[in-house]
Protein backbone atom coordinates (compact mmCIF):
# COMPACT_ATOMS: atom_id res chain seq x y z
CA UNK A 1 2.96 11.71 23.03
CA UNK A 2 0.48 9.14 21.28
CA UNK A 3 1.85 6.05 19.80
CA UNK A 4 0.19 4.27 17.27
CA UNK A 5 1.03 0.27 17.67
CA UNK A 6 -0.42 -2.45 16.08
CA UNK A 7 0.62 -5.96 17.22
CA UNK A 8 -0.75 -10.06 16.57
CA UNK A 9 -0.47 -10.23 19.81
CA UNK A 10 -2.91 -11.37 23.25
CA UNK A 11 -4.20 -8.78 24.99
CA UNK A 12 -2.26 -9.31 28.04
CA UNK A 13 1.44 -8.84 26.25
CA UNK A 14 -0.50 -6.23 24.74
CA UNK A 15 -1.18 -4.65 28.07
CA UNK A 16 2.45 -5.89 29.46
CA UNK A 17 4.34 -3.63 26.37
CA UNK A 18 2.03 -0.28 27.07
CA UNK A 19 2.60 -0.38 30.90
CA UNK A 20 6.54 -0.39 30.00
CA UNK A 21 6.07 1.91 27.73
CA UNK A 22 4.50 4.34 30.02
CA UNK A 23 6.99 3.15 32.67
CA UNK A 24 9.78 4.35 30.58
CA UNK A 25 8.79 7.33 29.79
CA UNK A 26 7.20 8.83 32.82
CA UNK A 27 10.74 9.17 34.55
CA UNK A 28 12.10 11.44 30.94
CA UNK A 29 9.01 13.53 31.26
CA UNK A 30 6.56 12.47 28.59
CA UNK A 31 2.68 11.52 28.67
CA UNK A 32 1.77 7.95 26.89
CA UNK A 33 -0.86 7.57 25.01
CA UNK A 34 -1.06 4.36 23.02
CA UNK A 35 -3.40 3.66 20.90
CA UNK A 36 -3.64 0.06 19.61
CA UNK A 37 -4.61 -0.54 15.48
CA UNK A 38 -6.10 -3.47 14.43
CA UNK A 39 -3.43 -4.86 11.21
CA UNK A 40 -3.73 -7.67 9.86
CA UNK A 41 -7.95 -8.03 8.98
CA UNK A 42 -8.50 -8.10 5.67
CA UNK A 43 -10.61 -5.02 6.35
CA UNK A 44 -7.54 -3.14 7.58
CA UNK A 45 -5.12 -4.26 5.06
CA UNK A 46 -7.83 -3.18 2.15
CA UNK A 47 -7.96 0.19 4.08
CA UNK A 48 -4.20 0.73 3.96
CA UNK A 49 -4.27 -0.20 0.24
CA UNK A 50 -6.43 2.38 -0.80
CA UNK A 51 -5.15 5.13 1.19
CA UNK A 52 -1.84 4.50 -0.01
CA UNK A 53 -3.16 4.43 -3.85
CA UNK A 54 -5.03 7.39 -2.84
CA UNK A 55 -1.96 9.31 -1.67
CA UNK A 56 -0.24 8.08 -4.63
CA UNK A 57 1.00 11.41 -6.72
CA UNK A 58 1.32 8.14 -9.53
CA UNK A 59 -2.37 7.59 -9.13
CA UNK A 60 -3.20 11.76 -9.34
CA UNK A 61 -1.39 11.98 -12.92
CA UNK A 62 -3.00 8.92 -14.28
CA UNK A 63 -6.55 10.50 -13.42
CA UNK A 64 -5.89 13.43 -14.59
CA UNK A 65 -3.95 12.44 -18.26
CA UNK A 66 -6.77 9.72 -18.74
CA UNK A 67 -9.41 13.05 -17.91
CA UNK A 68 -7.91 15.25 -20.27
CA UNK A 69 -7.17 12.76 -22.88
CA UNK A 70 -11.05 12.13 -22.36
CA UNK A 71 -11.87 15.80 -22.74
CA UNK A 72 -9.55 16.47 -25.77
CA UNK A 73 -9.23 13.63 -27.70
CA UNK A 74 -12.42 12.35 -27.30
CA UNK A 75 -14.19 9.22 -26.30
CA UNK A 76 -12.96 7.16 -29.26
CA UNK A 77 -9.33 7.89 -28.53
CA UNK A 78 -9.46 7.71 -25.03
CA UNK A 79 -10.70 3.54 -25.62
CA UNK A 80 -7.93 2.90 -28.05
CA UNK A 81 -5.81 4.73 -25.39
CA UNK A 82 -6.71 2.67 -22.58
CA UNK A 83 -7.35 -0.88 -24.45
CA UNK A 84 -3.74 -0.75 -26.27
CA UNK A 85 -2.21 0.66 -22.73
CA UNK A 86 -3.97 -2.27 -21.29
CA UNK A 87 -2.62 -4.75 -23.89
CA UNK A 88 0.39 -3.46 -23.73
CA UNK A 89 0.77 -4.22 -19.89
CA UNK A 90 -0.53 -8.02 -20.14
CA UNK A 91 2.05 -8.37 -23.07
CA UNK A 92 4.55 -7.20 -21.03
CA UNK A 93 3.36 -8.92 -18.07
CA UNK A 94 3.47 -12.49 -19.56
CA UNK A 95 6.44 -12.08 -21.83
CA UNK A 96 8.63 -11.65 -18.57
CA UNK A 97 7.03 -14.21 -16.47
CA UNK A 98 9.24 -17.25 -17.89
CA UNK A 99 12.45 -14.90 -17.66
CA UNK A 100 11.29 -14.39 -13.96
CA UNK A 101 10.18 -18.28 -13.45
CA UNK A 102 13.81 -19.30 -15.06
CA UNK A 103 15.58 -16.53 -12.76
CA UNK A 104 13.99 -18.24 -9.70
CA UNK A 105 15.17 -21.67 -10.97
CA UNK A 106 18.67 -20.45 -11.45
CA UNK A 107 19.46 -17.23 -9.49
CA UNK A 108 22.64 -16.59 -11.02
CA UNK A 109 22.31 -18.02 -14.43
């Protein structure tokens, strides 16, 4: 069994948790391998990010509507696409941002 763990931790708990790991497990049967993952660099955290849009089935149908709308609609209506989309989101954006600032003031107002 491998085990992925990723902790903030020194290296000595670090070394404390995988030796009762491996303690627990080697009476039930089971071969430990841990593996320890760096989380928390700004590196790793812009890694995770990524992947996760990249997994995204969200991200997929966006590419491939603003492709096709590219491919048969044309340039000119693929810009007006995207620029009102894009206005449309910043609108949106900053005409909830004083019901959200008010909600924080007053929860249950």
């Amino acid at each position: 069994m491998t085990l992925v763990l990723s902790s903030d931790n020194t290296a000595e708990e670090c070394c404390k948790i995988e030796e009762r790991l491996v303690a627990i497990s080697v009476p039930l049967g089971f071969q430990i391998k841990v593996i320890w993952a760096d989380k928390g660099s700004p590196g790793a955290e812009l890694g995770e990010k990524l992947m996760a849009v990249y997994r995204s089935p969200w991200t997929w149908m966006i590419v491939t509507a603003l492709v096709a709308l590219a491919i048969m609609g044309g340039w000119r209506r693929f810009f007006w696409t995207l620029f009102s989309g894009t206005a449309a989101w910043f609108v949106s954006k900053f005409a909830i941002l004083p019901l959200l600032e008010k909600k924080r003031i007053f929860p249950y107002s």
